[in-house]
N, C-alpha and C. Protein backbone atom coordinates (compact mmCIF):
# COMPACT_ATOMS: atom_id res chain seq x y z
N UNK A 1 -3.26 -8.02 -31.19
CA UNK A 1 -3.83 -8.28 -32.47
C UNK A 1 -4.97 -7.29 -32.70
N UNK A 2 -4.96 -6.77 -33.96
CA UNK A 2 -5.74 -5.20 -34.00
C UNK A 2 -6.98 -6.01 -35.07
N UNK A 3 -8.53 -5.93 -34.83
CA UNK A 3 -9.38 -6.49 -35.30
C UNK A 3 -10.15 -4.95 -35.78
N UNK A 4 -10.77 -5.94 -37.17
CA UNK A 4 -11.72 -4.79 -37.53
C UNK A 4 -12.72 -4.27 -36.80
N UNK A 5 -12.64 -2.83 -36.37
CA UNK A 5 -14.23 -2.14 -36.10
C UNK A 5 -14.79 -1.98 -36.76
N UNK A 6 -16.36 -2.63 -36.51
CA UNK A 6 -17.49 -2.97 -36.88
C UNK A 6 -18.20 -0.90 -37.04
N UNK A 7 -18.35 -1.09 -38.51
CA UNK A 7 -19.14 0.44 -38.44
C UNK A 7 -19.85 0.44 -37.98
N UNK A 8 -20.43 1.49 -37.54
CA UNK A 8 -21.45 2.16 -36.51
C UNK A 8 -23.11 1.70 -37.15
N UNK A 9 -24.03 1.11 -36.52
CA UNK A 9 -24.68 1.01 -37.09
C UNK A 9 -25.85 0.08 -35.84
N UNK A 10 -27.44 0.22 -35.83
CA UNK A 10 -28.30 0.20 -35.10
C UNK A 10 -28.68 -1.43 -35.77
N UNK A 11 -28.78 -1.67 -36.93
CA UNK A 11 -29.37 -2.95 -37.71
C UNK A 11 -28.55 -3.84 -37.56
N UNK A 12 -28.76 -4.40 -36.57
CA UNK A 12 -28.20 -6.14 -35.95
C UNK A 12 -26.88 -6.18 -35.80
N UNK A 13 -26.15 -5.47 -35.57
CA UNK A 13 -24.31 -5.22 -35.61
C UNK A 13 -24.32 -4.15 -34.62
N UNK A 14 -23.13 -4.66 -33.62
CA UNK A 14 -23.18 -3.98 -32.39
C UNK A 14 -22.57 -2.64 -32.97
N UNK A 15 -23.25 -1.84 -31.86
CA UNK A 15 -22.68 -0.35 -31.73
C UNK A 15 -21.28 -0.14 -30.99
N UNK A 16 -20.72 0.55 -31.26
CA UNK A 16 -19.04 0.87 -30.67
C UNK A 16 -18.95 1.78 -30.59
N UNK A 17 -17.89 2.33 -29.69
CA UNK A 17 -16.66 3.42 -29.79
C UNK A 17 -15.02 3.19 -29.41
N UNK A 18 -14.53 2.88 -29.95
CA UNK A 18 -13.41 2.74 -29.82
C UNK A 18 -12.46 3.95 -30.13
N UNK A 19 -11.48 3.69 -29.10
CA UNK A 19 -10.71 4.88 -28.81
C UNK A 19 -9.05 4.20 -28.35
N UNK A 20 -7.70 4.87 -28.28
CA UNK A 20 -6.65 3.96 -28.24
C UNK A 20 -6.26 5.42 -27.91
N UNK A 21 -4.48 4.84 -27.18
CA UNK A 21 -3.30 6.01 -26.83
C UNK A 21 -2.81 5.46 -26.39
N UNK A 22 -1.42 6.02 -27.08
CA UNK A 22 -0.06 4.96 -26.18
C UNK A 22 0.34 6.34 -25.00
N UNK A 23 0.70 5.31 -24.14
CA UNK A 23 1.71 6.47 -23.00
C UNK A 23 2.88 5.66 -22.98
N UNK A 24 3.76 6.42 -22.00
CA UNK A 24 4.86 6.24 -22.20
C UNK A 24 5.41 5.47 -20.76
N UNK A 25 5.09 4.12 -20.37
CA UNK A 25 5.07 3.71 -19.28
C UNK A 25 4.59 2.70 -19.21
N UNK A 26 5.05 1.65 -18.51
CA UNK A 26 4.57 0.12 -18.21
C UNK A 26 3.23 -0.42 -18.55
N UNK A 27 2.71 -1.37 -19.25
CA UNK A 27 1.54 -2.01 -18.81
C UNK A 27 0.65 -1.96 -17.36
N UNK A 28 1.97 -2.30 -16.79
CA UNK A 28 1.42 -2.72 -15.05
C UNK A 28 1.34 -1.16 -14.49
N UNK A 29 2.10 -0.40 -14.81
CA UNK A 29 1.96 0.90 -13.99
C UNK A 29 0.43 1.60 -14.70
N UNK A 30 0.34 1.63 -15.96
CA UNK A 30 -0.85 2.19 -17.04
C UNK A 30 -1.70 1.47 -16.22
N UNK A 31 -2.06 0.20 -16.15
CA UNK A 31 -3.41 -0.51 -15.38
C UNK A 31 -3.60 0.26 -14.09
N UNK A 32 -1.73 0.06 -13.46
CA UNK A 32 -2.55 0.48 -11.86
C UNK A 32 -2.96 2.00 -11.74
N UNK A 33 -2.59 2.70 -12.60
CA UNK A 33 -2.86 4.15 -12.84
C UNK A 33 -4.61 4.19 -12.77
N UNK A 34 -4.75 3.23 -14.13
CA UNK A 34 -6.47 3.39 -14.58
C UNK A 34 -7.41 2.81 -13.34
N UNK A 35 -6.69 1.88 -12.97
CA UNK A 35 -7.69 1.17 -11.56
C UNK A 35 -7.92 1.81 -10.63
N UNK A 36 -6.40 1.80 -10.04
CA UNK A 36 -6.81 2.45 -8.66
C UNK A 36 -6.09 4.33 -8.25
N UNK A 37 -6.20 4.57 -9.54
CA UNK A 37 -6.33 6.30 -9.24
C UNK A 37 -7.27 7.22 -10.11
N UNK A 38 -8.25 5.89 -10.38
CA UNK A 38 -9.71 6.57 -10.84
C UNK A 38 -9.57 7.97 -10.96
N UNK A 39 -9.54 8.63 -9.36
CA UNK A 39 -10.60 9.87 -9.27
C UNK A 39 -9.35 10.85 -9.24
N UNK A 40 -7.86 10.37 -9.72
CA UNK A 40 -7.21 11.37 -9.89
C UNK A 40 -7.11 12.14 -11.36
N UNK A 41 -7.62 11.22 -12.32
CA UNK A 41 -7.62 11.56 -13.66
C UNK A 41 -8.86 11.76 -14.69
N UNK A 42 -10.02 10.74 -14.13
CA UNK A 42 -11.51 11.24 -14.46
C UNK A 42 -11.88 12.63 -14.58
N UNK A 43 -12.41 13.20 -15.33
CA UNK A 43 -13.15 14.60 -15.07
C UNK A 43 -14.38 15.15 -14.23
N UNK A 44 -14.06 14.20 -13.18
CA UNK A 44 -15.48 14.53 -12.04
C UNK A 44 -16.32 16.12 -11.98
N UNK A 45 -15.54 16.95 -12.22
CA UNK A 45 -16.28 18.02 -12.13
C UNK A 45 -17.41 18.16 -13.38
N UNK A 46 -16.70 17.59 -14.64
CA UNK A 46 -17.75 17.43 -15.57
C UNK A 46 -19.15 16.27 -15.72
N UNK A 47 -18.00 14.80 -15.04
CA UNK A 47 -18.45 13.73 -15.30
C UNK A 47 -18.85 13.09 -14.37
N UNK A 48 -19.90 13.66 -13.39
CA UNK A 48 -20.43 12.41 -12.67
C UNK A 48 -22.22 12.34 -12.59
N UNK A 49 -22.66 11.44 -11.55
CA UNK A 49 -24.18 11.42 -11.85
C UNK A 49 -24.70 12.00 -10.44
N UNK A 50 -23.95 12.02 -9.32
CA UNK A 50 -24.41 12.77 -8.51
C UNK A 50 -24.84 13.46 -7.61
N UNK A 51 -25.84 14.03 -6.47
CA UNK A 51 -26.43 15.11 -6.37
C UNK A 51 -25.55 15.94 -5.82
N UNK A 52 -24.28 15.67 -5.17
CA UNK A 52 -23.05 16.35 -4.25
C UNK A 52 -22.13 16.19 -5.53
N UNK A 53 -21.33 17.42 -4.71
CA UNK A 53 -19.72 17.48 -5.40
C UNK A 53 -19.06 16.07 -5.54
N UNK A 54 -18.62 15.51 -6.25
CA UNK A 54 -17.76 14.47 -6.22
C UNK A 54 -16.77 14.96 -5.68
N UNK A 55 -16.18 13.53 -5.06
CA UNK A 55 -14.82 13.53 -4.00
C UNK A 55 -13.62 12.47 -5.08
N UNK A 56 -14.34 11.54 -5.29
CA UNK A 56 -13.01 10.62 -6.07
C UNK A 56 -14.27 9.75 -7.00
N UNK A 57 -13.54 8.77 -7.76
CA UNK A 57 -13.99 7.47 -8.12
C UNK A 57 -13.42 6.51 -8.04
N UNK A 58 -13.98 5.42 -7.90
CA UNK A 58 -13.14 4.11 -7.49
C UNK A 58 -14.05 2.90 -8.58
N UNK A 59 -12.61 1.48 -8.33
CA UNK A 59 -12.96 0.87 -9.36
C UNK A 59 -12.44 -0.07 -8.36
N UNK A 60 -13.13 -1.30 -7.67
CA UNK A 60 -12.77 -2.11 -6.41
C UNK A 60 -12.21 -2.88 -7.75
N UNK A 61 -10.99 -3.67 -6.54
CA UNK A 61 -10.20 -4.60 -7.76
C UNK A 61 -10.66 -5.59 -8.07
N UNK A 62 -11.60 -6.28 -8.37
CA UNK A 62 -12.11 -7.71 -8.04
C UNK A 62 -12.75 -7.56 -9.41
N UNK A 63 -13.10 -9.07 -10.03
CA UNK A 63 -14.39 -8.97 -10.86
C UNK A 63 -15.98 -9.36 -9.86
N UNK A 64 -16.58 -8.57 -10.43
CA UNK A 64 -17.69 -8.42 -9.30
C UNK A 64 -17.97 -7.25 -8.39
N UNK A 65 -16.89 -5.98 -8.34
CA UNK A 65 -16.67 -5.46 -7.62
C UNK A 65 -17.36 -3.90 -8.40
N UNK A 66 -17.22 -3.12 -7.76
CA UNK A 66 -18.22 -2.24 -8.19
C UNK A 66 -17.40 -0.80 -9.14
N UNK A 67 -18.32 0.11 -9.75
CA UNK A 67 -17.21 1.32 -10.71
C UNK A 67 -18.25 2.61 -10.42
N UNK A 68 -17.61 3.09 -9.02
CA UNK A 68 -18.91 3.88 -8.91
C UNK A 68 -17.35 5.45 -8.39
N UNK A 69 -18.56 6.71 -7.86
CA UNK A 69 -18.26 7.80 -7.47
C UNK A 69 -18.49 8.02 -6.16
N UNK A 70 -17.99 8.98 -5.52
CA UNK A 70 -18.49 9.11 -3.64
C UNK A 70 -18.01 10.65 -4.04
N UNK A 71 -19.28 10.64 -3.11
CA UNK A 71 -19.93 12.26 -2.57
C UNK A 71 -18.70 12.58 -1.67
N UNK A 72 -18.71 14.13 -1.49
CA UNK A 72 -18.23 14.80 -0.59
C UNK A 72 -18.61 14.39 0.69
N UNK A 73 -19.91 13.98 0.71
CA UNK A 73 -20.67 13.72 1.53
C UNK A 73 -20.63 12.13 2.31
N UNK A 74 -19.68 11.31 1.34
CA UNK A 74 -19.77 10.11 1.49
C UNK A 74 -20.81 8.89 0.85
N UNK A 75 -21.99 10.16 0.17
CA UNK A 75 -22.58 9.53 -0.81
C UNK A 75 -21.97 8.48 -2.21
N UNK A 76 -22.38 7.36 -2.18
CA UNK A 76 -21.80 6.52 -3.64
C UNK A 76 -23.30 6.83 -4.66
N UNK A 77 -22.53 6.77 -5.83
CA UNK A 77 -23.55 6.52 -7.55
C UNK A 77 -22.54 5.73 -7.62
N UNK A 78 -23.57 4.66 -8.20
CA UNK A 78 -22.75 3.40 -9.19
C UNK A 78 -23.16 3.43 -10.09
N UNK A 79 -21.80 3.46 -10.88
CA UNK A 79 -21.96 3.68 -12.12
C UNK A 79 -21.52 1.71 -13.27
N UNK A 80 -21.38 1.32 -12.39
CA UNK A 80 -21.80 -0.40 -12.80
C UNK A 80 -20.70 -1.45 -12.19
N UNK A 81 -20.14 -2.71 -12.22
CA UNK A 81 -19.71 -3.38 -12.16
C UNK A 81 -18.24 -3.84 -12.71
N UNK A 82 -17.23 -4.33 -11.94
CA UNK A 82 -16.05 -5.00 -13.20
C UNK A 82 -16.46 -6.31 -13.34
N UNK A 83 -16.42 -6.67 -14.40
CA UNK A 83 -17.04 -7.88 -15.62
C UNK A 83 -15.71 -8.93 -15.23
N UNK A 84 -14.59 -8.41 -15.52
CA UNK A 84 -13.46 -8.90 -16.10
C UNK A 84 -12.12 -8.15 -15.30
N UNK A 85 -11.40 -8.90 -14.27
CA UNK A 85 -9.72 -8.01 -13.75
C UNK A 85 -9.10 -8.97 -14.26
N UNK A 86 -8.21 -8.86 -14.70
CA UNK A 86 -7.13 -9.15 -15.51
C UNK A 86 -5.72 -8.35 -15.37
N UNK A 87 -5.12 -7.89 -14.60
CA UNK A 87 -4.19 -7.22 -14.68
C UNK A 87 -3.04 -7.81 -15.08
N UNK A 88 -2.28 -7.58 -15.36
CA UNK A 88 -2.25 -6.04 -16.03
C UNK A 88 -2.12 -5.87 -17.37
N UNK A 89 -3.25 -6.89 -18.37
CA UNK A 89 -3.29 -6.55 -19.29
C UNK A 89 -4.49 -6.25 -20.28
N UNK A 90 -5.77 -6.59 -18.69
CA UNK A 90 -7.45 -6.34 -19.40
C UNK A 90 -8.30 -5.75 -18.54
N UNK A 91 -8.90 -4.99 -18.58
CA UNK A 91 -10.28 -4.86 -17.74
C UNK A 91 -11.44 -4.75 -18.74
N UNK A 92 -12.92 -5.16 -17.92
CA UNK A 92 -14.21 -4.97 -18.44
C UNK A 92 -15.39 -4.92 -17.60
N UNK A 93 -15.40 -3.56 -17.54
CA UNK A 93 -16.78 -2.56 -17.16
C UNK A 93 -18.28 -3.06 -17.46
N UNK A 94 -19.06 -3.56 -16.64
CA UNK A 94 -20.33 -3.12 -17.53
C UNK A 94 -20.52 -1.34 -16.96
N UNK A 95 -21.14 -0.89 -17.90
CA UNK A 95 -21.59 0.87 -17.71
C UNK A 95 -23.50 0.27 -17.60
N UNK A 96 -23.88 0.89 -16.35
CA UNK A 96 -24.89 0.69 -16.75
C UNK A 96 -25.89 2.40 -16.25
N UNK A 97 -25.08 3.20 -17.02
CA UNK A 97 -26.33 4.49 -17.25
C UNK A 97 -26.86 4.46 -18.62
N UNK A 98 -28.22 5.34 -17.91
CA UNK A 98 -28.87 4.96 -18.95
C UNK A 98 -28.68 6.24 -19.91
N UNK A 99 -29.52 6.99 -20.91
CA UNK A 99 -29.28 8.16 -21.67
C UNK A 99 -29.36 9.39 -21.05
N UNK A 100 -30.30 9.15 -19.65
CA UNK A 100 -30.15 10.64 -19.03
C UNK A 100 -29.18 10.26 -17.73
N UNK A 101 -27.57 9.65 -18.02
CA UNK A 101 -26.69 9.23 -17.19
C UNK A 101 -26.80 8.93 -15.75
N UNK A 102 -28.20 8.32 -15.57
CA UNK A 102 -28.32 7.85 -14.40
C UNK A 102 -28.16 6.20 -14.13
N UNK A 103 -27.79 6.03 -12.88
CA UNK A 103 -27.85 4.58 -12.79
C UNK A 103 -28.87 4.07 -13.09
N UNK A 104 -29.02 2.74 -14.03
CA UNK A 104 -30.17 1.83 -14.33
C UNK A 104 -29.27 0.15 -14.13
N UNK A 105 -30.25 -0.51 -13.31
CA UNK A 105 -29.60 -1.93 -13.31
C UNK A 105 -30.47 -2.06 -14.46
N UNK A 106 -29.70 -3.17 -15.36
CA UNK A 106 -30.17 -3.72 -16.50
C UNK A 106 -29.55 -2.84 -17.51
N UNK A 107 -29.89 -1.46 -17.42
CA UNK A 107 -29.37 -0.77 -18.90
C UNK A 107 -27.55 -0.94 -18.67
N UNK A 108 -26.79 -2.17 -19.12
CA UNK A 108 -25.79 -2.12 -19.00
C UNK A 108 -25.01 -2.56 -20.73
N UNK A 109 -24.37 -1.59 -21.05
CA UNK A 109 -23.86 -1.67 -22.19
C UNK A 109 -21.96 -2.13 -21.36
N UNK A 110 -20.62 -2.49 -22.56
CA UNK A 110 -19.46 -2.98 -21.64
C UNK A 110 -18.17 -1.69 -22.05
N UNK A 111 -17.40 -1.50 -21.14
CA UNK A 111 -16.29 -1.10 -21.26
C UNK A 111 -15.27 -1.95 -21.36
N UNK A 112 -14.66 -2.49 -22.26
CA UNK A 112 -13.23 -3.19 -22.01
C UNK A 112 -12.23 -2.32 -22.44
N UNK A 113 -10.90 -2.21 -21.70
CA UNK A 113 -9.84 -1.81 -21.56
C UNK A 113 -8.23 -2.90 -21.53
N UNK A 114 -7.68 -2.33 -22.71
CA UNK A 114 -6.74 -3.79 -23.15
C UNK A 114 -5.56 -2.47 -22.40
N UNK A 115 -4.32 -2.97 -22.05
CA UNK A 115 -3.10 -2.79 -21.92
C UNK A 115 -2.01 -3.08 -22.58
N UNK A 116 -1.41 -2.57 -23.52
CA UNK A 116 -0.86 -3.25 -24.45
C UNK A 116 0.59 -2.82 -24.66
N UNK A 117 2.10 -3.72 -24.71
CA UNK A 117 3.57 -3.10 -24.29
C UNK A 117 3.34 -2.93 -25.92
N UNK A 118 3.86 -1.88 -26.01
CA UNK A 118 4.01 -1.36 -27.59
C UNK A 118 5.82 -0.84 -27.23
N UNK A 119 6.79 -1.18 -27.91
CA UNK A 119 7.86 -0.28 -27.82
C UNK A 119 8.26 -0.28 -26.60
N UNK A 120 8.42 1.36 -26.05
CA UNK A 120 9.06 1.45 -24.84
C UNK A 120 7.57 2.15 -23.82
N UNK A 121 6.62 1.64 -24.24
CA UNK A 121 5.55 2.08 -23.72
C UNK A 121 4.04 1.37 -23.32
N UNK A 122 2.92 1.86 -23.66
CA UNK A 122 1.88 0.91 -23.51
C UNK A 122 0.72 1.60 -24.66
N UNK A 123 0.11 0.74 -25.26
CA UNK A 123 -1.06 1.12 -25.87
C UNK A 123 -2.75 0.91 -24.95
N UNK A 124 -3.10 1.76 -24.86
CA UNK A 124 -3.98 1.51 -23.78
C UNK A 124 -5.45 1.55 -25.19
N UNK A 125 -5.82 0.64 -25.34
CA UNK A 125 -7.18 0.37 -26.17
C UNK A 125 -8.43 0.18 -25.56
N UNK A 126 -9.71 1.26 -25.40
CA UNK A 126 -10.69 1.32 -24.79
C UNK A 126 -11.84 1.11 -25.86
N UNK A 127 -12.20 0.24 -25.60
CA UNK A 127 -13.56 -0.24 -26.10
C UNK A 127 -14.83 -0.09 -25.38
N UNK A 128 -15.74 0.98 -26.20
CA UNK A 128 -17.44 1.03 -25.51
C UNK A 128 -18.31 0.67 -26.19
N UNK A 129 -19.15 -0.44 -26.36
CA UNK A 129 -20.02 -1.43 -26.92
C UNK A 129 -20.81 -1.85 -26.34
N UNK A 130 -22.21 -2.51 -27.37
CA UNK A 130 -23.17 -2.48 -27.01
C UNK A 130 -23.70 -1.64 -26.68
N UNK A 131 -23.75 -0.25 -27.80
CA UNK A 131 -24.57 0.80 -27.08
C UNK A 131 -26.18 0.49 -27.78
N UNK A 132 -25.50 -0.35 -29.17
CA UNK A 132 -27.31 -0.65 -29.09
C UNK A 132 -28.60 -0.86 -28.44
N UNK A 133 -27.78 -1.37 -27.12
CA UNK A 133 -29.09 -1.74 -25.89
C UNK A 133 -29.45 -0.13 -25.99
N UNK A 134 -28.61 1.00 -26.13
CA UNK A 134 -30.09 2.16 -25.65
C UNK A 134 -31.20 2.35 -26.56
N UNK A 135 -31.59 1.73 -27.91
CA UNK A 135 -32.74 1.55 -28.81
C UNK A 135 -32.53 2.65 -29.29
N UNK A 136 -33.35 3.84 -29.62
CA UNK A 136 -33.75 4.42 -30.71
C UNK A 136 -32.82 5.90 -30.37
N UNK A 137 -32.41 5.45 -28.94
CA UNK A 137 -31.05 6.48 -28.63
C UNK A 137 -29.77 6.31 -28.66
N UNK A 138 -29.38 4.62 -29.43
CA UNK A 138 -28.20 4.18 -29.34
C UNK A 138 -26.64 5.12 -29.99
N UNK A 139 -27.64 5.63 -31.45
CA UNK A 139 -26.36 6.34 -32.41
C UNK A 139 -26.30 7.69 -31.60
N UNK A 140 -27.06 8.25 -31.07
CA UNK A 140 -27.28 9.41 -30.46
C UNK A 140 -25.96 9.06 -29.31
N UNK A 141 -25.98 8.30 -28.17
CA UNK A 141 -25.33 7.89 -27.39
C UNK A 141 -23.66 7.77 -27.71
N UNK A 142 -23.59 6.78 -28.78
CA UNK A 142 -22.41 6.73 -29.40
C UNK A 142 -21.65 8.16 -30.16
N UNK A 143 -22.10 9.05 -30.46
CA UNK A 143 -21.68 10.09 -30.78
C UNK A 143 -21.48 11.32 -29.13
N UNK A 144 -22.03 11.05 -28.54
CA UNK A 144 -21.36 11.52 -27.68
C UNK A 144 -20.65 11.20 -26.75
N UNK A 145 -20.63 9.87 -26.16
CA UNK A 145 -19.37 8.80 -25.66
C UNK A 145 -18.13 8.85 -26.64
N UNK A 146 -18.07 9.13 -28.09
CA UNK A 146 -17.09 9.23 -29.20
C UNK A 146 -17.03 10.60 -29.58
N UNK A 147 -17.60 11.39 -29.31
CA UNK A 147 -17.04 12.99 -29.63
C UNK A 147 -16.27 13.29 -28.26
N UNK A 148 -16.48 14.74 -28.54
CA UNK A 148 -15.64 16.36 -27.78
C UNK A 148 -16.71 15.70 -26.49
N UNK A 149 -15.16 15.39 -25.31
CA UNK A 149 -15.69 15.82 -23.92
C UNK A 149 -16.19 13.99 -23.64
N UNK A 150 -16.30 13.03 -24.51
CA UNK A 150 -16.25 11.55 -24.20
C UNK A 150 -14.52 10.73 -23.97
N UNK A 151 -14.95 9.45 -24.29
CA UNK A 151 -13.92 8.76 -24.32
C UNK A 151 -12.66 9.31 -24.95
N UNK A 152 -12.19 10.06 -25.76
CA UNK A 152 -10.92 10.40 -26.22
C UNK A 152 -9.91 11.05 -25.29
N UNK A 153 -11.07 12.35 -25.04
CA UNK A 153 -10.56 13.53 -23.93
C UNK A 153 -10.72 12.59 -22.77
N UNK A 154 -10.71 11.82 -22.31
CA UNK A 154 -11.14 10.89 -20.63
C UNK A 154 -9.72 10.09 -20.75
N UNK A 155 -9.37 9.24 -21.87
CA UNK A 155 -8.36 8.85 -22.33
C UNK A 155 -6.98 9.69 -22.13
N UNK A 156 -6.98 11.21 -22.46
CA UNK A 156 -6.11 11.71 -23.02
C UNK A 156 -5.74 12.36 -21.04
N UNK A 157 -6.80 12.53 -20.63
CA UNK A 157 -6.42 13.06 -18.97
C UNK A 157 -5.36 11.57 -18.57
N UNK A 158 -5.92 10.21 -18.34
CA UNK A 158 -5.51 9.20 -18.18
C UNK A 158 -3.99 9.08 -18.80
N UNK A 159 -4.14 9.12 -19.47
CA UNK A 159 -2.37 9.39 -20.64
C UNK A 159 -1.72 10.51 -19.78
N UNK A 160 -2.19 11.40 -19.32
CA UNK A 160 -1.28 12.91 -18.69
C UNK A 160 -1.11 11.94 -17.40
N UNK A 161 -1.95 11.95 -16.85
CA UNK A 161 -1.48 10.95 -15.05
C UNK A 161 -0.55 10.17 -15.46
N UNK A 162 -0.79 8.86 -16.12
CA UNK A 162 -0.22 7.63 -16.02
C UNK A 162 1.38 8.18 -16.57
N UNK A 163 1.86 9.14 -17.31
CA UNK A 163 3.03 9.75 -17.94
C UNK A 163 3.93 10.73 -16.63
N UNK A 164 2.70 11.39 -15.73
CA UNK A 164 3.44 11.65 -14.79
C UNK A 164 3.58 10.72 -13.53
N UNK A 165 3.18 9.80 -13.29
CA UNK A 165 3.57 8.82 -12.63
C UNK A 165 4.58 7.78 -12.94
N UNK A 166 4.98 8.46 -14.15
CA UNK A 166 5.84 6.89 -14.34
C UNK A 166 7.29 7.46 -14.38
């Protein structure tokens, strides 16, 4: 069921980015793709927080369980919590970096991720909200989680894996 997004906006109405893509492949295979082959489809070389090369990312299966990166080194950044496992047709992230993408407990805005059989395929619907918690950097935030090099392009790597895996 496809609900209205709430326009973008700082005055008492949550902030969003929403982003969607169908691939061409199971619900259950699309989930286990996004879960547990994180660090084959993420853009670590662009996208992580840090101080070593990234090696992978992982997303432990559990709710409660953690959504972080590991060092070459064996170093972890956590990058927040799963809220919500549901397989194989939901997940929900809290993200909790803050604007200069470092870990902050507390600064946690949510990722939910729907799985959805469309046809002969899956609609994978990513939701990033509550960016209002970053205050007077929230629209700032949302334009770049929703432009060139955010959620679309992160999406669209995820769509290339999960298509060659299936």
């Amino acid at each position: 069921m496809n609900q209205p997004i709430p326009v973008p906006t700082t005055e008492g109405k949550s902030l969003l980015v929403s982003k969607s893509i169908h691939v061409a492949t199971t619900p259950e295979r699309a989930f286990r793709v996004f879960t547990e082959q994180l660090g084959t489809w993420w853009p670590l070389v662009s996208h992580h927080i840090g101080q070593v090369a990234p090696a992978t990312a992982v997303i432990e299966p559990f709710a409660g369980g953690r959504w972080f990166e590991r060092g070459v080194d064996g170093s972890e950044c956590l990058w927040g919590h799963v809220r919500v496992w549901q397989p194989p047709g939901r997940l929900v992230l809290s993200w909790e970096l803050n604007c200069q993408w470092q870990y902050e407990p507390g600064q946690d805005t949510e990722v939910e991720v729907r799985f959805i059989r469309e046809g002969d395929g899956t609609r994978v619907e990513l939701e990033h909200r509550l960016l209002e918690r970053y205050g007077d950097k929230a629209e700032h935030m949302a334009g770049v989680l929703g432009g060139e090099g955010g959620w679309g392009s992160i999406l669209a790597s995820f769509g290339r894996t999960a298509e060659a895996a299936a």
